[in-house]
Protein backbone atom coordinates (compact mmCIF):
# COMPACT_ATOMS: atom_id res chain seq x y z
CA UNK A 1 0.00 0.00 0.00
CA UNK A 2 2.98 2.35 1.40
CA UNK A 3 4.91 1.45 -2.06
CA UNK A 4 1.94 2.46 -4.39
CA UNK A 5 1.90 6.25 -2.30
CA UNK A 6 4.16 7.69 -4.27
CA UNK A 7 2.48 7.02 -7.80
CA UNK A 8 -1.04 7.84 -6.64
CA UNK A 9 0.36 11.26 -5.31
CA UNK A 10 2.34 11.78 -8.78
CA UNK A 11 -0.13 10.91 -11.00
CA UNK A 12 -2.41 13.08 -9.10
CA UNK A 13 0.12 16.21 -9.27
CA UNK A 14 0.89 15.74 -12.38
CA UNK A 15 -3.02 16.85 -13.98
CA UNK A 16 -3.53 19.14 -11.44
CA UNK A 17 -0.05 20.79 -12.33
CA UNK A 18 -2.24 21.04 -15.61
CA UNK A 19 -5.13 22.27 -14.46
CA UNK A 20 -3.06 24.77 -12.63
CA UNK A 21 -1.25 25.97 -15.79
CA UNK A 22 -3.08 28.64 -17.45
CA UNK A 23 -0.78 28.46 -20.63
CA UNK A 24 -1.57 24.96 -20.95
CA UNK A 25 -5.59 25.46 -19.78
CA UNK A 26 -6.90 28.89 -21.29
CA UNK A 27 -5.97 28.03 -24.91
CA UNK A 28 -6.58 24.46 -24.63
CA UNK A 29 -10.68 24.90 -23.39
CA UNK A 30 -11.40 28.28 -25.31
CA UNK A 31 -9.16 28.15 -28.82
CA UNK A 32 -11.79 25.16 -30.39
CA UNK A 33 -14.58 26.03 -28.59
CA UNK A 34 -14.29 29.97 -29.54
CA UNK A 35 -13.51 28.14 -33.75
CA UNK A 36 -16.62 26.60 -33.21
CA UNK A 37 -18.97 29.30 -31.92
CA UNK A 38 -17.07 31.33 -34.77
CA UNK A 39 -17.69 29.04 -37.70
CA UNK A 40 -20.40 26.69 -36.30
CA UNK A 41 -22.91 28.54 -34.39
CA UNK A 42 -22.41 32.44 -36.20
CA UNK A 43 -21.17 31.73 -39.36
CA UNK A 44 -22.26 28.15 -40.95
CA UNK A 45 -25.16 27.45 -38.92
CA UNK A 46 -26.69 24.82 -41.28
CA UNK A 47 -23.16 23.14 -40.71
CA UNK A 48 -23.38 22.84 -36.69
CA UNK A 49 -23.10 18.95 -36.36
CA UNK A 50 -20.95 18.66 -38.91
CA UNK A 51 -18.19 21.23 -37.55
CA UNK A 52 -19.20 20.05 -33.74
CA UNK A 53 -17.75 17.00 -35.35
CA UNK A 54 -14.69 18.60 -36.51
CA UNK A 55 -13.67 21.32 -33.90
CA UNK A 56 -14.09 18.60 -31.47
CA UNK A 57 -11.63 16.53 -32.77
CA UNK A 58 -9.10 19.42 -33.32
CA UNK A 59 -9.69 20.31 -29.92
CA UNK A 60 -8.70 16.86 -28.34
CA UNK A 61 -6.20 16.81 -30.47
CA UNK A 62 -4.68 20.00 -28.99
CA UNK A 63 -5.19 19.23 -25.76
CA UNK A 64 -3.09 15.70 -25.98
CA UNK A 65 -0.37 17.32 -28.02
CA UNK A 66 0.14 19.83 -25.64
CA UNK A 67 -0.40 17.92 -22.00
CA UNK A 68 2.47 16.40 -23.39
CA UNK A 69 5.16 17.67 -25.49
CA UNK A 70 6.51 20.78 -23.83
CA UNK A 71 6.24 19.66 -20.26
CA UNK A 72 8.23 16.80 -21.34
CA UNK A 73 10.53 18.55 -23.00
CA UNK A 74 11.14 20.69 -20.30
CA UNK A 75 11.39 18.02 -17.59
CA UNK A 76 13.55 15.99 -19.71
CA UNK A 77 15.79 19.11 -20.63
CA UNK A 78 16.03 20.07 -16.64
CA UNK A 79 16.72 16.48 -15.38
CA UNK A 80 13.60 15.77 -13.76
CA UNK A 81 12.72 12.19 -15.34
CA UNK A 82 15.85 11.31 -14.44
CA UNK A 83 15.68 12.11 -10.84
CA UNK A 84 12.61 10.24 -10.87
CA UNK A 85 14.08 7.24 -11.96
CA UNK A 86 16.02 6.95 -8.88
CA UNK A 87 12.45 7.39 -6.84
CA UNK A 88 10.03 5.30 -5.32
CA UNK A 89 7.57 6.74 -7.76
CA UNK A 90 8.22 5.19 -11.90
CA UNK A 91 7.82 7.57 -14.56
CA UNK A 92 5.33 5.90 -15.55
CA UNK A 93 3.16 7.92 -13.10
CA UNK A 94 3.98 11.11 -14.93
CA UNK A 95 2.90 9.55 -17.82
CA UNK A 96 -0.59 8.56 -16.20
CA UNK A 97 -1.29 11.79 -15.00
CA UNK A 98 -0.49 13.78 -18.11
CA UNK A 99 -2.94 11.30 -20.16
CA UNK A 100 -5.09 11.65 -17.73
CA UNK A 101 -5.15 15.11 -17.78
CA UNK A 102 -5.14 15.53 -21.42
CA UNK A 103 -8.29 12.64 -21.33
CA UNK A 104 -10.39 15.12 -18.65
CA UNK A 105 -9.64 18.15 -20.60
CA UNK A 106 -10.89 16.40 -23.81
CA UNK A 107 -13.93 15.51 -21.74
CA UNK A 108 -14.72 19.04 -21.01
CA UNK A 109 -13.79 20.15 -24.79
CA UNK A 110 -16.80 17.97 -26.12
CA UNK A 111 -19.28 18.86 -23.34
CA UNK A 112 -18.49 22.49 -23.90
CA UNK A 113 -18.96 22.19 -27.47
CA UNK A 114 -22.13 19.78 -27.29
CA UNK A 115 -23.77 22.14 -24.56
CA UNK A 116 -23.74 24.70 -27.07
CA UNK A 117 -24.55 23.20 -30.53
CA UNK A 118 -27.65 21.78 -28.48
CA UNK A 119 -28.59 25.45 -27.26
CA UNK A 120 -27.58 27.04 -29.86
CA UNK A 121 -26.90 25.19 -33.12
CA UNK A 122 -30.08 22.95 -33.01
CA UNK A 123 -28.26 19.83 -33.01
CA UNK A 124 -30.71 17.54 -31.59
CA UNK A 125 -28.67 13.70 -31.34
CA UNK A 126 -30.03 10.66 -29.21
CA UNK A 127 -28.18 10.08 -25.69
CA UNK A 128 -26.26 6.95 -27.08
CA UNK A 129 -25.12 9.60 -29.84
CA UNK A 130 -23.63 12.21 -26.94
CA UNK A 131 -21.73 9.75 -25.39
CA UNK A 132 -20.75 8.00 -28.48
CA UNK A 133 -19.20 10.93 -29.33
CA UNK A 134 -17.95 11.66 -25.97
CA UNK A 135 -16.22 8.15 -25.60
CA UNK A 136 -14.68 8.02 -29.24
CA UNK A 137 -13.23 11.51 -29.11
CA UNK A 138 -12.09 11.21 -25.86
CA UNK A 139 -10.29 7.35 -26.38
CA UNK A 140 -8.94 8.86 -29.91
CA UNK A 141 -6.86 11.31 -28.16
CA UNK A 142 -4.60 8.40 -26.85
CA UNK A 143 -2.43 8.36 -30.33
CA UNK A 144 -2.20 11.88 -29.50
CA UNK A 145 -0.52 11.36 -26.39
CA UNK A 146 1.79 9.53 -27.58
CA UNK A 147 2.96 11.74 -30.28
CA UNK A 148 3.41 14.24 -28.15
CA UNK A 149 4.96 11.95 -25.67
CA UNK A 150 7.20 11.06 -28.46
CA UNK A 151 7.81 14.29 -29.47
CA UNK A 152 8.39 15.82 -26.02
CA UNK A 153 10.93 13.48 -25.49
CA UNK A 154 12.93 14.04 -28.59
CA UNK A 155 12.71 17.92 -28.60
CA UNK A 156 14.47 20.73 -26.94
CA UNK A 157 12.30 22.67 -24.19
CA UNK A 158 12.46 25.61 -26.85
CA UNK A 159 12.19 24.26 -30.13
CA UNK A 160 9.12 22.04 -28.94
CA UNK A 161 6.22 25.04 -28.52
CA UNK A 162 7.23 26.04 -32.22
CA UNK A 163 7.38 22.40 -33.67
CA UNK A 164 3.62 21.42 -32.07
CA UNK A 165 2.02 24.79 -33.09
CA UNK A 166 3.87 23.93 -36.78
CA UNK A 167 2.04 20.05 -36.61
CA UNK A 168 -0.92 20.82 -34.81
CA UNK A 169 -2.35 23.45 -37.06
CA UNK A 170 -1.21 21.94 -40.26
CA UNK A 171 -2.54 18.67 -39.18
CA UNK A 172 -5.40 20.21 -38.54
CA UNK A 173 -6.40 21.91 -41.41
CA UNK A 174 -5.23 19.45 -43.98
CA UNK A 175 -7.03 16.51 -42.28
CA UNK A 176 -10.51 18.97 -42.99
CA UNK A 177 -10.85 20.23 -39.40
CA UNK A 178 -11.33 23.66 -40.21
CA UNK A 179 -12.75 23.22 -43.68
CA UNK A 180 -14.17 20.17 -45.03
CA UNK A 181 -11.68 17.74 -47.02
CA UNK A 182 -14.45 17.78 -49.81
CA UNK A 183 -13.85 21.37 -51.49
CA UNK A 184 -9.74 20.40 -51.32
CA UNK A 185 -8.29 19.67 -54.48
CA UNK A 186 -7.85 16.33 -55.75
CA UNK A 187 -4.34 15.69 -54.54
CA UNK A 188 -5.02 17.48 -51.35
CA UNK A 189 -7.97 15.11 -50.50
CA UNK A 190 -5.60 12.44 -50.98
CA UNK A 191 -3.01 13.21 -48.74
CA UNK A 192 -6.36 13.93 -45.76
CA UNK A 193 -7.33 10.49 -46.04
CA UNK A 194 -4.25 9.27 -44.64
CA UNK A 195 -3.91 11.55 -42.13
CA UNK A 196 -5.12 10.59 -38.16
CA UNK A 197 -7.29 13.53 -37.62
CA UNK A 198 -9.42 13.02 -40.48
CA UNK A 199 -10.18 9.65 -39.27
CA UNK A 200 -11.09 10.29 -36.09
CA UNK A 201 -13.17 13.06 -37.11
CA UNK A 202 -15.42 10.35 -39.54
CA UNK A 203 -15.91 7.83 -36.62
CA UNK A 204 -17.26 10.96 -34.85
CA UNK A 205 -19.71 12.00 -38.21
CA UNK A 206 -20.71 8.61 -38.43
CA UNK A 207 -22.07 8.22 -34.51
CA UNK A 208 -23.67 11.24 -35.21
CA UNK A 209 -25.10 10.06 -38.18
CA UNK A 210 -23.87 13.14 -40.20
CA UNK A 211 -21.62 10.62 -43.02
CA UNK A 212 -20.96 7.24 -42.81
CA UNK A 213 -17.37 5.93 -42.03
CA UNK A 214 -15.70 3.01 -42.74
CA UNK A 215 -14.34 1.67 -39.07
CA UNK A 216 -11.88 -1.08 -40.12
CA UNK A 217 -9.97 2.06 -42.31
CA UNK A 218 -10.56 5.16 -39.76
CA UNK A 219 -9.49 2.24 -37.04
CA UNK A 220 -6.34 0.38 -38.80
CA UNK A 221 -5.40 4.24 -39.57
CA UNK A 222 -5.13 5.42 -35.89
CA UNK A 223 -3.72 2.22 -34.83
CA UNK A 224 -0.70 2.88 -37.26
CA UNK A 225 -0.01 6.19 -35.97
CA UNK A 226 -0.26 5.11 -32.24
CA UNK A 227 2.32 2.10 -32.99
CA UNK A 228 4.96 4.30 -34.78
CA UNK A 229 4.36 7.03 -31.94
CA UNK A 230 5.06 4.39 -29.26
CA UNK A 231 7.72 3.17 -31.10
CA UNK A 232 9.62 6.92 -30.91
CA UNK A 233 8.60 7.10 -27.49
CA UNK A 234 10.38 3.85 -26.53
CA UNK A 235 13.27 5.05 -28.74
CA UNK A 236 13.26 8.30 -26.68
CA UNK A 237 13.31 6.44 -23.55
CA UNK A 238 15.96 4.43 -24.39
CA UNK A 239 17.63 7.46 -25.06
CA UNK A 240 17.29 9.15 -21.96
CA UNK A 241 18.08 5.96 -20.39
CA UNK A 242 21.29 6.47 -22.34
CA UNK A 243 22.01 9.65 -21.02
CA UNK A 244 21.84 8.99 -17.38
């Protein structure tokens, strides 16, 4: 009991140090959800689902990068995970409470953003459909974790804001986030179908019932990222490990 202390404690600091971080909280909760009353709710109100659909994912997506890869990067950078190491407490518990954090904080992304297409949008879905969505956006931001896990391990405390913002908006916008994939050129459509946001984004159009999606695809296409992300994160441990 004594021995499993330390983690609980750790794992518990480490999403409250979140929580408690209003770079990491203010744009992370109002960024998507102030997109989505932009575009959504004011200025393509016959489009509410479908962007509650969209802004939603780019919002979990945001908040997993960024749980992640500069407090990582820092940490790494000022010795931290290493001291850790030599503790009662794994790193593992950091881990747990970042995705943790990032998990909660996707939680409160799609409530926000449901509360209002409801009251505001007319989006009218079944309950099943509200949590679907709830539960797949909020499991799909696990590959995100891990690449920016992966990323937070592998990049300097300063270059690491500027090489998130430079894939998360990108990502973002290419995978049809911001504007659907459908109006993209040819080519460009292309290269959003193999990108991880897009398919999360269809497994959360099809529980709403807005376009059908094929799971296998979306599912074998998130699994893929996830695996090579793990696999750089293992690589960056090993690294670390290397260093100490």
């Amino acid at each position: 009991m004594n021995a499993a202390n330390p983690s609980i404690q750790l794992i518990r600091a480490q999403w409250l140090n979140l929580l408690r971080t209003p770079a990491y909280t203010l744009p992370t909760l109002l960024f998507p959800v102030m997109f989505y009353v932009f575009f959504g709710l004011l200025m393509l109100r016959g489009q509410s689902l479908w962007l509650l659909c969209t802004f939603a994912t780019f919002g979990v997506m945001g908040a997993a990068l960024f749980s992640f890869g500069v407090s990582i990067a820092t940490e790494r950078a000022q010795g931290w995970l290493l001291l850790l190491r030599a503790s009662p407490a794994p790193v593992s518990a950091v881990i747990a409470g970042k995705a943790f954090g990032a998990l909660l904080f996707a939680i409160v992304i799609v409530v926000m953003m449901a509360a209002l297409a409801a009251a505001f949008g007319e989006v009218r879905l079944e309950t099943s459909q509200w949590l679907g969505l709830a539960g797949i956006l909020t499991l799909g931001a696990l590959p995100f974790c891990l690449m920016g896990l992966a990323l937070g391990l592998w990049l300097s405390p300063n270059a690491a804001p500027a090489v998130l913002n430079i894939v998360y908006l990108p990502l973002g916008f290419l995978s049809g986030l911001w504007i659907p994939s459908t109006v993209f050129p040819g080519w460009l459509q292309s290269v959003a179908e193999w990108l991880p946001p897009y398919h999360l984004a269809a497994l959360a159009l099809d529980i709403t019932g807005a376009k059908p999606a094929d799971w296998g695809h979306s599912l074998a296409v998130l699994g893929v990222f996830g695996l090579v992300f793990a696999v750089m994160t293992a690589l960056g441990w090993r690294r670390l490990a290397g260093v100490s």
